[in-house]
PDB file of N, CA and C in Angstrom:
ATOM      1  N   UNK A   1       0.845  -1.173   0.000  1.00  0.00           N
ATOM      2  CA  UNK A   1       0.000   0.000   0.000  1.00  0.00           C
ATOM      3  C   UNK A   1       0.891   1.237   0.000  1.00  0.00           C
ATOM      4  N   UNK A   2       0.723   1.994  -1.120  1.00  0.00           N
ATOM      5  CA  UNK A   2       1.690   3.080  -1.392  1.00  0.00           C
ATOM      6  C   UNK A   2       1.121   4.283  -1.462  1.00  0.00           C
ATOM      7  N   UNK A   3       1.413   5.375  -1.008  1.00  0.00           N
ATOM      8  CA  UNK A   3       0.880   6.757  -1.285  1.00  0.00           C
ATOM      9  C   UNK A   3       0.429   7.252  -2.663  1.00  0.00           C
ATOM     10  N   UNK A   4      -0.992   7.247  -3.426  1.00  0.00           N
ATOM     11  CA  UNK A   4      -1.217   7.651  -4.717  1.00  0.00           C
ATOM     12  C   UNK A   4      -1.787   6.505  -5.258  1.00  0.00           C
ATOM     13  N   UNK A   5      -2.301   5.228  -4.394  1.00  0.00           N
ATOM     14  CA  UNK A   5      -2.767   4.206  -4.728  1.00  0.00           C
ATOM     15  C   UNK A   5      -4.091   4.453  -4.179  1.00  0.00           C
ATOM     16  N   UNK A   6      -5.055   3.330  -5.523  1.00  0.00           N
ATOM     17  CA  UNK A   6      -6.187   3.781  -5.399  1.00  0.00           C
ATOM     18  C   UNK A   6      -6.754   2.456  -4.723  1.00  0.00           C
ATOM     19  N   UNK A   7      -7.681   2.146  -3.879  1.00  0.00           N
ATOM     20  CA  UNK A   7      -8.009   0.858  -3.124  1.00  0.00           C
ATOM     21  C   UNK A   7      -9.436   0.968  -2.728  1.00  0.00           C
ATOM     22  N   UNK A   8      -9.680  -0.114  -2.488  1.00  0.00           N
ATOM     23  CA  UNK A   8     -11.069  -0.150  -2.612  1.00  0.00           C
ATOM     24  C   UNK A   8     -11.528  -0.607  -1.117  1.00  0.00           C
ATOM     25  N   UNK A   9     -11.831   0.186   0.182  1.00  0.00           N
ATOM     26  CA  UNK A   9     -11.958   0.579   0.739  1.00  0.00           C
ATOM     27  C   UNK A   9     -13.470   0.017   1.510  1.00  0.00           C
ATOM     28  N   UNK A  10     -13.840  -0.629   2.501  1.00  0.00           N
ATOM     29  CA  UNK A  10     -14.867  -0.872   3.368  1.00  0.00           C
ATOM     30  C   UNK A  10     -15.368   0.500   4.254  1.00  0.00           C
ATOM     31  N   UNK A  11     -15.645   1.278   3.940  1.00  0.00           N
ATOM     32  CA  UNK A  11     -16.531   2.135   5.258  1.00  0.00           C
ATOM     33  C   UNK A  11     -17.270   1.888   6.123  1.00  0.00           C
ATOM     34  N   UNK A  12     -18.091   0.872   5.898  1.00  0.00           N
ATOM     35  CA  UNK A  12     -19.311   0.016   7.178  1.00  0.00           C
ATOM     36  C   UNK A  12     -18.767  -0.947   8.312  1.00  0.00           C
ATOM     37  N   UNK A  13     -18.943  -0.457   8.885  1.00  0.00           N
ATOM     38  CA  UNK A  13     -20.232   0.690   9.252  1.00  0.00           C
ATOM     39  C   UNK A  13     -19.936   1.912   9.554  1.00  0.00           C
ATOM     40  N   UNK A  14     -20.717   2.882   9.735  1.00  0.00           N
ATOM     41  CA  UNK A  14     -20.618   4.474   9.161  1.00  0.00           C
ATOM     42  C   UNK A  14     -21.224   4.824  10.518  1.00  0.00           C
ATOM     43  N   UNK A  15     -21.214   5.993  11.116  1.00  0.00           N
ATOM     44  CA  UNK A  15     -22.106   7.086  11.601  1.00  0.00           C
ATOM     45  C   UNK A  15     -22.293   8.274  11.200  1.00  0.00           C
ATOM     46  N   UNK A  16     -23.760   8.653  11.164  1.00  0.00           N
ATOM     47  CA  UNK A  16     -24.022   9.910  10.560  1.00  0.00           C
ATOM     48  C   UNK A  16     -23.363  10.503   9.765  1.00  0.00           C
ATOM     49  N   UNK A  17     -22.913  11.570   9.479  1.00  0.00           N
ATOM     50  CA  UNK A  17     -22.572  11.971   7.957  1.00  0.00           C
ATOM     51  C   UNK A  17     -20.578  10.864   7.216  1.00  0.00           C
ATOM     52  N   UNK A  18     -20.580  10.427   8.016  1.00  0.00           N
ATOM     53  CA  UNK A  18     -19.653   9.812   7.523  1.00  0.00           C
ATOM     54  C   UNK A  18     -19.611   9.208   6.255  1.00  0.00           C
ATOM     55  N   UNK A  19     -18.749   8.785   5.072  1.00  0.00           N
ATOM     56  CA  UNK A  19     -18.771   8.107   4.084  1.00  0.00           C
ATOM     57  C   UNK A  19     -18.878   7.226   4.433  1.00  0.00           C
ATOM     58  N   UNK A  20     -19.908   6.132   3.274  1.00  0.00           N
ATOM     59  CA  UNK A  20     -20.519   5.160   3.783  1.00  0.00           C
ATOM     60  C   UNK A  20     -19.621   4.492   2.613  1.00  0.00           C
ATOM     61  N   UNK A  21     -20.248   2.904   2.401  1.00  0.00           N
ATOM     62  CA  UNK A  21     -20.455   1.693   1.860  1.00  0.00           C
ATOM     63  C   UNK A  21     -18.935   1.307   1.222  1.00  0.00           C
ATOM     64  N   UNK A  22     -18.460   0.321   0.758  1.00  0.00           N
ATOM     65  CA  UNK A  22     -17.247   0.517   0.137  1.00  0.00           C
ATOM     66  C   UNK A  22     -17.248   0.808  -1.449  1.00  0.00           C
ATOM     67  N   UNK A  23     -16.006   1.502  -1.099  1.00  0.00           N
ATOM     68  CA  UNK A  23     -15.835   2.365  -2.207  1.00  0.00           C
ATOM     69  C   UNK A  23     -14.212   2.613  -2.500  1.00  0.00           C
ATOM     70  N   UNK A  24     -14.016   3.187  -3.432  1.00  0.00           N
ATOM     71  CA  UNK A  24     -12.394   3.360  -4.031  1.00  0.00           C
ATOM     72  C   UNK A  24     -11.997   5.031  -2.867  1.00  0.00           C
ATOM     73  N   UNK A  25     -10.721   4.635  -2.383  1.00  0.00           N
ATOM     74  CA  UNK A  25     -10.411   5.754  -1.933  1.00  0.00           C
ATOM     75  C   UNK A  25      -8.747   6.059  -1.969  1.00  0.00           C
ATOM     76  N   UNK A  26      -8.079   7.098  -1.931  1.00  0.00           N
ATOM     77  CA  UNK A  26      -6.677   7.174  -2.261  1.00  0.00           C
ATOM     78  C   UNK A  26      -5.966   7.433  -0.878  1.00  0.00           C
ATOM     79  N   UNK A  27      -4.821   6.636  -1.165  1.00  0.00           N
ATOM     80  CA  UNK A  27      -3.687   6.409   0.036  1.00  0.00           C
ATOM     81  C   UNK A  27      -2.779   7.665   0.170  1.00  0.00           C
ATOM     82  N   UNK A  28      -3.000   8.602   0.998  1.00  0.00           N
ATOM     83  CA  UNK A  28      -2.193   9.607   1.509  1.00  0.00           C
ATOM     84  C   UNK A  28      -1.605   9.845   2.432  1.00  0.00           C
ATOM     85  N   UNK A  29      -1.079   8.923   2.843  1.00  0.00           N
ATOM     86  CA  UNK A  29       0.045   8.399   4.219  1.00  0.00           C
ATOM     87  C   UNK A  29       1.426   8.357   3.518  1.00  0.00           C
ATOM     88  N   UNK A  30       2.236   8.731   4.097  1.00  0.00           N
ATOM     89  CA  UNK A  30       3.558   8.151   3.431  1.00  0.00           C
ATOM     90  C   UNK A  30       4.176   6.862   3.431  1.00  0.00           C
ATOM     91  N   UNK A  31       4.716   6.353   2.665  1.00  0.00           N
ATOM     92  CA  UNK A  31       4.740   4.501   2.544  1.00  0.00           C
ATOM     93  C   UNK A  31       5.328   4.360   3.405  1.00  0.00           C
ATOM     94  N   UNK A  32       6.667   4.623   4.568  1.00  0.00           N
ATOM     95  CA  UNK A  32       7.525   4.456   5.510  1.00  0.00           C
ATOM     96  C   UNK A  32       5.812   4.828   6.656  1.00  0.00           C
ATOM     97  N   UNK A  33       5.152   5.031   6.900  1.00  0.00           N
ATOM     98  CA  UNK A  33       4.216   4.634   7.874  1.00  0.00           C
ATOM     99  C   UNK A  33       2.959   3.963   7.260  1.00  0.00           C
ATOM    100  N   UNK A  34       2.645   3.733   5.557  1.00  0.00           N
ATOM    101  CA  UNK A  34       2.147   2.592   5.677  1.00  0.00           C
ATOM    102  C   UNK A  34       2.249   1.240   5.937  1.00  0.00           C
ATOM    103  N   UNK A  35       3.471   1.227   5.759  1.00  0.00           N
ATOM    104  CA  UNK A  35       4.473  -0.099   5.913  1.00  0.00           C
ATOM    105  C   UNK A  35       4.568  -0.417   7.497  1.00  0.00           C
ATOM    106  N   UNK A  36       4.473   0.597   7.986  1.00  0.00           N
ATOM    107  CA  UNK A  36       5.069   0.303   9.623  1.00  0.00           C
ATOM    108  C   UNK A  36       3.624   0.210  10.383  1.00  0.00           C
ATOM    109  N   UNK A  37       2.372   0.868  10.351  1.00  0.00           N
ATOM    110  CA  UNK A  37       1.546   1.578  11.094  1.00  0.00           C
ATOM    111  C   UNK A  37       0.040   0.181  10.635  1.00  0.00           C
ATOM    112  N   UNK A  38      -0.732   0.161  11.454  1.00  0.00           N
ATOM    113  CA  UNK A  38      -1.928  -0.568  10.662  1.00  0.00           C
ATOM    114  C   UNK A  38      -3.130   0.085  10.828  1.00  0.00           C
ATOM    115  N   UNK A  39      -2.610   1.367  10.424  1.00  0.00           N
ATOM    116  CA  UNK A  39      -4.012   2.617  10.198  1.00  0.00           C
ATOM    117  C   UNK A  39      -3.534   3.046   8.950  1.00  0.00           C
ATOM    118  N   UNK A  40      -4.385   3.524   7.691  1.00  0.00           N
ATOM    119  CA  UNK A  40      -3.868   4.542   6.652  1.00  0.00           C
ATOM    120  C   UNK A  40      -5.130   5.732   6.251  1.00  0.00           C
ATOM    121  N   UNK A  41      -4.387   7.172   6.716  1.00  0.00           N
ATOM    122  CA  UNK A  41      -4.906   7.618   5.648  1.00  0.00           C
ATOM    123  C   UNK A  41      -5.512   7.787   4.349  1.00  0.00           C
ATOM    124  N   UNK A  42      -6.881   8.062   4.292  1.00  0.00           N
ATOM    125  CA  UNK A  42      -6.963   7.485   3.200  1.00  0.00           C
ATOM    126  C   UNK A  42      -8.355   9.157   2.547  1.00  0.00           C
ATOM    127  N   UNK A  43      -8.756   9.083   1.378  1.00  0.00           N
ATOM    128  CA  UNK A  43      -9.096  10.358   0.743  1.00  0.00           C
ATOM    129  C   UNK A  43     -10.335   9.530  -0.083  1.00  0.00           C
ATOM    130  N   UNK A  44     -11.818   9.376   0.465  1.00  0.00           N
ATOM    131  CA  UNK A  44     -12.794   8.848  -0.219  1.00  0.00           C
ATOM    132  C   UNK A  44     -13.195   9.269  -1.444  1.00  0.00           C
ATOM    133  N   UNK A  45     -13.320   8.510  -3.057  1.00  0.00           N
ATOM    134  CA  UNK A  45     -13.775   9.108  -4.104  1.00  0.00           C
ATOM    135  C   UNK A  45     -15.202   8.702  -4.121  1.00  0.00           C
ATOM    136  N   UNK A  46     -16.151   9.537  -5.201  1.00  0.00           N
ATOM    137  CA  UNK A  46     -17.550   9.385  -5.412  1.00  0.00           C
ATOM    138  C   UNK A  46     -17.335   9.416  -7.260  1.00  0.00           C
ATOM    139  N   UNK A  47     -18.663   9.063  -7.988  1.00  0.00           N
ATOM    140  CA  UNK A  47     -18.784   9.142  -9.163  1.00  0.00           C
ATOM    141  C   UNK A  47     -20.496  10.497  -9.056  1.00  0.00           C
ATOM    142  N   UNK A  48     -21.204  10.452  -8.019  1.00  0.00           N
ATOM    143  CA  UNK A  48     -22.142  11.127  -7.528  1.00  0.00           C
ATOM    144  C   UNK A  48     -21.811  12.547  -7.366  1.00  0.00           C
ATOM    145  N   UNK A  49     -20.531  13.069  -6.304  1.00  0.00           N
ATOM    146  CA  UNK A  49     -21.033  14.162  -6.191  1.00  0.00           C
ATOM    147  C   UNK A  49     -20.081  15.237  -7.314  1.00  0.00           C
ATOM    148  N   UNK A  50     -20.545  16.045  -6.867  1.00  0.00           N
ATOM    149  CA  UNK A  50     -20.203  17.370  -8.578  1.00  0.00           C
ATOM    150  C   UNK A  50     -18.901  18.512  -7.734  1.00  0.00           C
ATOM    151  N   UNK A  51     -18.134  18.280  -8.867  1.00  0.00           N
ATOM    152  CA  UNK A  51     -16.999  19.275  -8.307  1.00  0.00           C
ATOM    153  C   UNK A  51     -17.096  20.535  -8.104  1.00  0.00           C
ATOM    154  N   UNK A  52     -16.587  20.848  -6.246  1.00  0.00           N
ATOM    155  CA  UNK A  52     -16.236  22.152  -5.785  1.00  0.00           C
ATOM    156  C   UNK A  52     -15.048  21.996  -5.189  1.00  0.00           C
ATOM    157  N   UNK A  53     -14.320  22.558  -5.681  1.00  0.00           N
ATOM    158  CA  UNK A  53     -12.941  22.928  -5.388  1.00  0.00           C
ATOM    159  C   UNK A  53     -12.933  23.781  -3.966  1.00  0.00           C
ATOM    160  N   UNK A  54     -12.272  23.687  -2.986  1.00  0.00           N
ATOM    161  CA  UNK A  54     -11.338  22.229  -2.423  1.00  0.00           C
ATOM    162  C   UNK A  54     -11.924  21.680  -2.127  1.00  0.00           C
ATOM    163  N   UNK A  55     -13.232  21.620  -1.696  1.00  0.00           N
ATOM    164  CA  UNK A  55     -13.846  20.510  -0.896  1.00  0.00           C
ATOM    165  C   UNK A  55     -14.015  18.945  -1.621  1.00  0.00           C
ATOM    166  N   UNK A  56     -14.793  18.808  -2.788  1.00  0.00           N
ATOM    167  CA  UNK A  56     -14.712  18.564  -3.977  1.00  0.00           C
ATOM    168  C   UNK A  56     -13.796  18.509  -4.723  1.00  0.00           C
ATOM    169  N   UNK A  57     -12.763  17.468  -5.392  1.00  0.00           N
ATOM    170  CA  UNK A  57     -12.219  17.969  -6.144  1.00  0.00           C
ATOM    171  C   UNK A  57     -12.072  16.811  -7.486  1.00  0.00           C
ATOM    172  N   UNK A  58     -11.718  17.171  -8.701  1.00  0.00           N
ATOM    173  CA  UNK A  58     -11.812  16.795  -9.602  1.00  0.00           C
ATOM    174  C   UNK A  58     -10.671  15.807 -10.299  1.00  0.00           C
ATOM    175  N   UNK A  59     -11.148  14.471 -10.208  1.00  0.00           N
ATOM    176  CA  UNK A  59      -9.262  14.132 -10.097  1.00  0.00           C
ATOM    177  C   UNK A  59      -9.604  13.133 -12.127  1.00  0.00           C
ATOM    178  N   UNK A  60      -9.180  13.814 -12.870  1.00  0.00           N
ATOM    179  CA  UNK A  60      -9.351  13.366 -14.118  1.00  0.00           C
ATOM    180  C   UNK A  60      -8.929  12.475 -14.872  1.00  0.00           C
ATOM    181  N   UNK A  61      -7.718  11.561 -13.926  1.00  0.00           N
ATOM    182  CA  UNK A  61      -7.021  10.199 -14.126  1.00  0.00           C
ATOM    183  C   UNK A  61      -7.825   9.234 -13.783  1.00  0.00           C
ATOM    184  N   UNK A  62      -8.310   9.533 -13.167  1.00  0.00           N
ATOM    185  CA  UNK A  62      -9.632   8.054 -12.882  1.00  0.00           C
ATOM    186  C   UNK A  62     -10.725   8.204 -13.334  1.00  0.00           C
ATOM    187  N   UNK A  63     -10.728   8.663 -14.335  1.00  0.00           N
ATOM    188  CA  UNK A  63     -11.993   9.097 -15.338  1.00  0.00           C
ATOM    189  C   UNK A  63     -12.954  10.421 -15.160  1.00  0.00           C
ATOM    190  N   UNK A  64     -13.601  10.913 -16.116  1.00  0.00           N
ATOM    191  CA  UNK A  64     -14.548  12.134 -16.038  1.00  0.00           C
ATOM    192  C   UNK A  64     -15.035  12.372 -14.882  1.00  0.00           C
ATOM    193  N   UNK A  65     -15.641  11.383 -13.748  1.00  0.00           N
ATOM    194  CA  UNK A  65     -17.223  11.743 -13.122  1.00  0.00           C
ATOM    195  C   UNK A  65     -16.162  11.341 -11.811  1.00  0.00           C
ATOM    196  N   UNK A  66     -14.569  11.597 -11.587  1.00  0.00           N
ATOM    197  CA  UNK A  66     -14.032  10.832 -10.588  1.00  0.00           C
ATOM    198  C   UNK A  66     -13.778  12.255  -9.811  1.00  0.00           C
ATOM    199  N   UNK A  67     -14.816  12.411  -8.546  1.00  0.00           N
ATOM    200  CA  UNK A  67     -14.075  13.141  -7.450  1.00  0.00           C
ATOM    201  C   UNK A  67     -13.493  12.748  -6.169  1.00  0.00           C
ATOM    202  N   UNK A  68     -12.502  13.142  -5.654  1.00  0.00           N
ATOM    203  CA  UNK A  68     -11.900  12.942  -4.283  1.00  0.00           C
ATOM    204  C   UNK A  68     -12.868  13.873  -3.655  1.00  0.00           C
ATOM    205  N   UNK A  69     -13.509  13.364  -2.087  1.00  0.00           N
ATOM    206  CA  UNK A  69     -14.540  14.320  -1.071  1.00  0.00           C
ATOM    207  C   UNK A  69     -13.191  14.554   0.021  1.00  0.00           C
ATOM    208  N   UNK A  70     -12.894  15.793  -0.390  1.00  0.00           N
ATOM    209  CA  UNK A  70     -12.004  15.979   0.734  1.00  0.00           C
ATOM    210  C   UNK A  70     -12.156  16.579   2.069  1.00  0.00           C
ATOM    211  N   UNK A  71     -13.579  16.931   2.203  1.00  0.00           N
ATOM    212  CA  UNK A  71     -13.964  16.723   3.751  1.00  0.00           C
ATOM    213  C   UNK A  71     -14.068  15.892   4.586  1.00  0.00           C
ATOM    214  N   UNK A  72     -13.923  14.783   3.648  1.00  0.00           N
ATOM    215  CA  UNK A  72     -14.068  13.473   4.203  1.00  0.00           C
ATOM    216  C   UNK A  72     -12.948  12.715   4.584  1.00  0.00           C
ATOM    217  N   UNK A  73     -11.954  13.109   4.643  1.00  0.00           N
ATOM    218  CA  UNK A  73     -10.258  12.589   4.965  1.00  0.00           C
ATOM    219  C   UNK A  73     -10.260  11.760   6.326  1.00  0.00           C
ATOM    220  N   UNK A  74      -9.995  10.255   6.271  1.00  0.00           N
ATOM    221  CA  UNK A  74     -10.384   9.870   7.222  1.00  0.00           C
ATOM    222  C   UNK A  74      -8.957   8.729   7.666  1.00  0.00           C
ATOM    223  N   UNK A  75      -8.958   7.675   8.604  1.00  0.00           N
ATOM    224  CA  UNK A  75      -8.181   7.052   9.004  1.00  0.00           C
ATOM    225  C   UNK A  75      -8.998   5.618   8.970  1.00  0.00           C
ATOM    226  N   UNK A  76      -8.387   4.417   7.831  1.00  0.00           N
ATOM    227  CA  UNK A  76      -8.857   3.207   7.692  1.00  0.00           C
ATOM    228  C   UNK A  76      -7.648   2.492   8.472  1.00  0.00           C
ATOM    229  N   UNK A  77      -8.264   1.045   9.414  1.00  0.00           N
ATOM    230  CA  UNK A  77      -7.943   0.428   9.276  1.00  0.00           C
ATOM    231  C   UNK A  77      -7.395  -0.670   8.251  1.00  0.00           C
ATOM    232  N   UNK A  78      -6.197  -1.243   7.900  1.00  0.00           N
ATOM    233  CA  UNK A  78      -6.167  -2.016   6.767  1.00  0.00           C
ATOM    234  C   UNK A  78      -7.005  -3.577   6.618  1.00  0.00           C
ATOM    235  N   UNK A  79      -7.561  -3.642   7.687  1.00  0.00           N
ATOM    236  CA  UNK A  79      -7.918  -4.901   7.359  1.00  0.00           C
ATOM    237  C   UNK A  79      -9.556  -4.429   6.609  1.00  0.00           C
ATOM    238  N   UNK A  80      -9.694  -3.115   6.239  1.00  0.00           N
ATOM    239  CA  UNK A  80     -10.717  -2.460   5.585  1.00  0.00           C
ATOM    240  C   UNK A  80     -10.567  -2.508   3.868  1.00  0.00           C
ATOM    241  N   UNK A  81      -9.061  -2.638   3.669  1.00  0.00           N
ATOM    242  CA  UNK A  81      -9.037  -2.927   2.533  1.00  0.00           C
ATOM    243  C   UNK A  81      -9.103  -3.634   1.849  1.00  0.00           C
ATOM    244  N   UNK A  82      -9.421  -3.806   0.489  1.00  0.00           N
ATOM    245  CA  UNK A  82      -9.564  -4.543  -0.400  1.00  0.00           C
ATOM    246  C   UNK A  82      -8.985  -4.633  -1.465  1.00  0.00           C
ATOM    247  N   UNK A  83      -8.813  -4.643  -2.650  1.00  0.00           N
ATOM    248  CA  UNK A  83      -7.671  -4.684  -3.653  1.00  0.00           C
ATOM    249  C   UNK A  83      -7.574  -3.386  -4.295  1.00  0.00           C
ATOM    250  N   UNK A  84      -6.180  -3.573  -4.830  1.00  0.00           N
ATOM    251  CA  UNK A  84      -5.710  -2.100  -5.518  1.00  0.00           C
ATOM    252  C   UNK A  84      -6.815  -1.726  -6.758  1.00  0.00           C
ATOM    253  N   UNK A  85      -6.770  -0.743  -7.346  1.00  0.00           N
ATOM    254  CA  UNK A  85      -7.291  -0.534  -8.695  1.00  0.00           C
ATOM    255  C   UNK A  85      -6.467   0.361  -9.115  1.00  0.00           C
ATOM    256  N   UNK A  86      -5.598   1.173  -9.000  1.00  0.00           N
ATOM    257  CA  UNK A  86      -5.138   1.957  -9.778  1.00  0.00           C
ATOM    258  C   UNK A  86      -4.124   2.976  -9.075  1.00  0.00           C
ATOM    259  N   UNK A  87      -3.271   3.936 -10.027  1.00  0.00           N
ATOM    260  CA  UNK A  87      -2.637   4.703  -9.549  1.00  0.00           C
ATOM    261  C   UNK A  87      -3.556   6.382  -9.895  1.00  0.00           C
ATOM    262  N   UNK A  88      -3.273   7.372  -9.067  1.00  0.00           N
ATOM    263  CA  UNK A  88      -3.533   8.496  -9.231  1.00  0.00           C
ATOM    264  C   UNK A  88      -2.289   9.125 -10.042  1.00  0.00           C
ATOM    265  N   UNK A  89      -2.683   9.998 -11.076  1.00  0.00           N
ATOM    266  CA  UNK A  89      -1.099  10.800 -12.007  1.00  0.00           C
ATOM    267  C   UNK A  89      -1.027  12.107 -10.470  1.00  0.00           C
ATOM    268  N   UNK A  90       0.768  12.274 -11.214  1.00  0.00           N
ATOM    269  CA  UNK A  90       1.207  13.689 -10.263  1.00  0.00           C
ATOM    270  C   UNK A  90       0.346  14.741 -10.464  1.00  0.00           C
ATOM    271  N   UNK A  91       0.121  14.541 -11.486  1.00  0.00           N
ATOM    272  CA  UNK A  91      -1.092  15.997 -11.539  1.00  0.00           C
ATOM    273  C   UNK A  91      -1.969  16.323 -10.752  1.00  0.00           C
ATOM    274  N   UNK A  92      -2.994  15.228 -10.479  1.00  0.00           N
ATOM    275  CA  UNK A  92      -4.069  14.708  -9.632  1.00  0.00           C
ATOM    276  C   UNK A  92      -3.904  15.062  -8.245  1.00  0.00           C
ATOM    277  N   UNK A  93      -2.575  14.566  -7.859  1.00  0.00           N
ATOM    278  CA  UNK A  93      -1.980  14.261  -6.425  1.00  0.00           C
ATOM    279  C   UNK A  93      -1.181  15.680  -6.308  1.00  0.00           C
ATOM    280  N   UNK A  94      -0.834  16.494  -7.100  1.00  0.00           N
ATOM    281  CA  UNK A  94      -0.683  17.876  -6.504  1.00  0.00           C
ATOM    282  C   UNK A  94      -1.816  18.681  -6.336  1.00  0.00           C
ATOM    283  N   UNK A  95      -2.893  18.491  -7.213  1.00  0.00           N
ATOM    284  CA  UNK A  95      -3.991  19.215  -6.811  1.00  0.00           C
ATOM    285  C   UNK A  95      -4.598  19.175  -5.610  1.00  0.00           C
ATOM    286  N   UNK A  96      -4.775  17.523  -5.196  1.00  0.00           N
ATOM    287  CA  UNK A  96      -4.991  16.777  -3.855  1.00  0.00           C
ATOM    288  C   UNK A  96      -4.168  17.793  -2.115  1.00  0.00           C
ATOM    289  N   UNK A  97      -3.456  17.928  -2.916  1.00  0.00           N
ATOM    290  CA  UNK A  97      -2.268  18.090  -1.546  1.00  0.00           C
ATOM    291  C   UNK A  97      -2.494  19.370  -1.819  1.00  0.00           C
ATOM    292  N   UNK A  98      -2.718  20.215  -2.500  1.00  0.00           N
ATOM    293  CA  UNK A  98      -3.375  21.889  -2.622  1.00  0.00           C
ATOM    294  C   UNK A  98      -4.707  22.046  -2.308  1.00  0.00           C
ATOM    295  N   UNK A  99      -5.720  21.121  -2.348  1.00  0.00           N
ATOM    296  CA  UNK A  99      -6.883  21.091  -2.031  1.00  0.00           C
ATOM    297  C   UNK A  99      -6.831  20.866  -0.336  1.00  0.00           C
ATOM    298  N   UNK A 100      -6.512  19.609   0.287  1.00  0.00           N
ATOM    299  CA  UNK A 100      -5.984  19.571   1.930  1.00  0.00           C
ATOM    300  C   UNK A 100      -6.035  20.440   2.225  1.00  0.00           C
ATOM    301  N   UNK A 101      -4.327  21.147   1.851  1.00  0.00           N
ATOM    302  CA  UNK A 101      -3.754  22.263   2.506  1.00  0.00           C
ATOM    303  C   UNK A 101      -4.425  23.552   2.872  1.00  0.00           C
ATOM    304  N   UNK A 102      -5.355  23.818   2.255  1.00  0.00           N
ATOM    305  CA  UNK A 102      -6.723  24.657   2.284  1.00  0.00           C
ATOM    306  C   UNK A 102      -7.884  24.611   2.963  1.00  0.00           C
ATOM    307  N   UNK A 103      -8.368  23.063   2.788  1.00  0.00           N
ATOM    308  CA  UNK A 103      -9.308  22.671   3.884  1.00  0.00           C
ATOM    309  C   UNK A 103      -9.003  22.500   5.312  1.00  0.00           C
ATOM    310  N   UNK A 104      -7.097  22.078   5.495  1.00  0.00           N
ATOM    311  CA  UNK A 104      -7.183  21.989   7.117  1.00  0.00           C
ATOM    312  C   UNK A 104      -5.913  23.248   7.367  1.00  0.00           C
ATOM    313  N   UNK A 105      -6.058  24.046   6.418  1.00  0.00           N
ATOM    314  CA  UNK A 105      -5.758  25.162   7.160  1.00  0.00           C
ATOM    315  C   UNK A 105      -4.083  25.456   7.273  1.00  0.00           C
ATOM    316  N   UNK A 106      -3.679  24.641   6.804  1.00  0.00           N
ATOM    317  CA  UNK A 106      -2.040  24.099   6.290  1.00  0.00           C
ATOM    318  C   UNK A 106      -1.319  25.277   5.638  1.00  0.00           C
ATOM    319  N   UNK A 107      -1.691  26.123   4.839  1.00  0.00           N
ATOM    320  CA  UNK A 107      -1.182  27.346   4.316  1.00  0.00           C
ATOM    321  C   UNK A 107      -0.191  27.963   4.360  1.00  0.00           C
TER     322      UNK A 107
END
């Protein structure tokens, strides 16, 4: 499990506004504590909701209708995961890390 990997992710069970059901979400931990740690950061995508920048954001390597919910930045256990599907491009993953940096205030 590597930083910029896309995985397919168990959320359930959920409370209240939390992201629910499983779904693809991206690994934003650094690999020297995914490797070590058995929690990962992780960045939930939707095909549902409609891009607003930062909250919302638009990641165009995983196809047209692919957003990262970056209010939703959460901490999975790994035994939540499920298999890889894909990589995110640098492009994607700098926007990602400019979108964060905004929402938690990182600036």
């Amino acid at each position: 499990m590597r930083r910029g990997e896309v995985w397919w992710v168990n959320f359930d069970p959920s409370e209240g506004m939390e992201i629910q059901k499983c779904r693809p979400a991206v690994i934003l931990t650094v690999n020297a504590l995914n490797k070590a740690r058995g929690t990962i950061v992780v960045l939930p995508l939707s095909t549902s909701a409609k891009p607003h920048p930062p909250i919302v954001v638009s990641l165009p390597s995983l196809g047209k209708n692919s957003v990262a919910v970056c209010d939703q930045l959460c901490v999975a256990d790994k035994r939540r995961f499920g298999r890889k599907i894909c990589d995110v491009s640098s492009g994607d993953m700098a926007l990602l890390n400019e979108s964060l940096k905004t929402i938690l205030g990182l600036l």
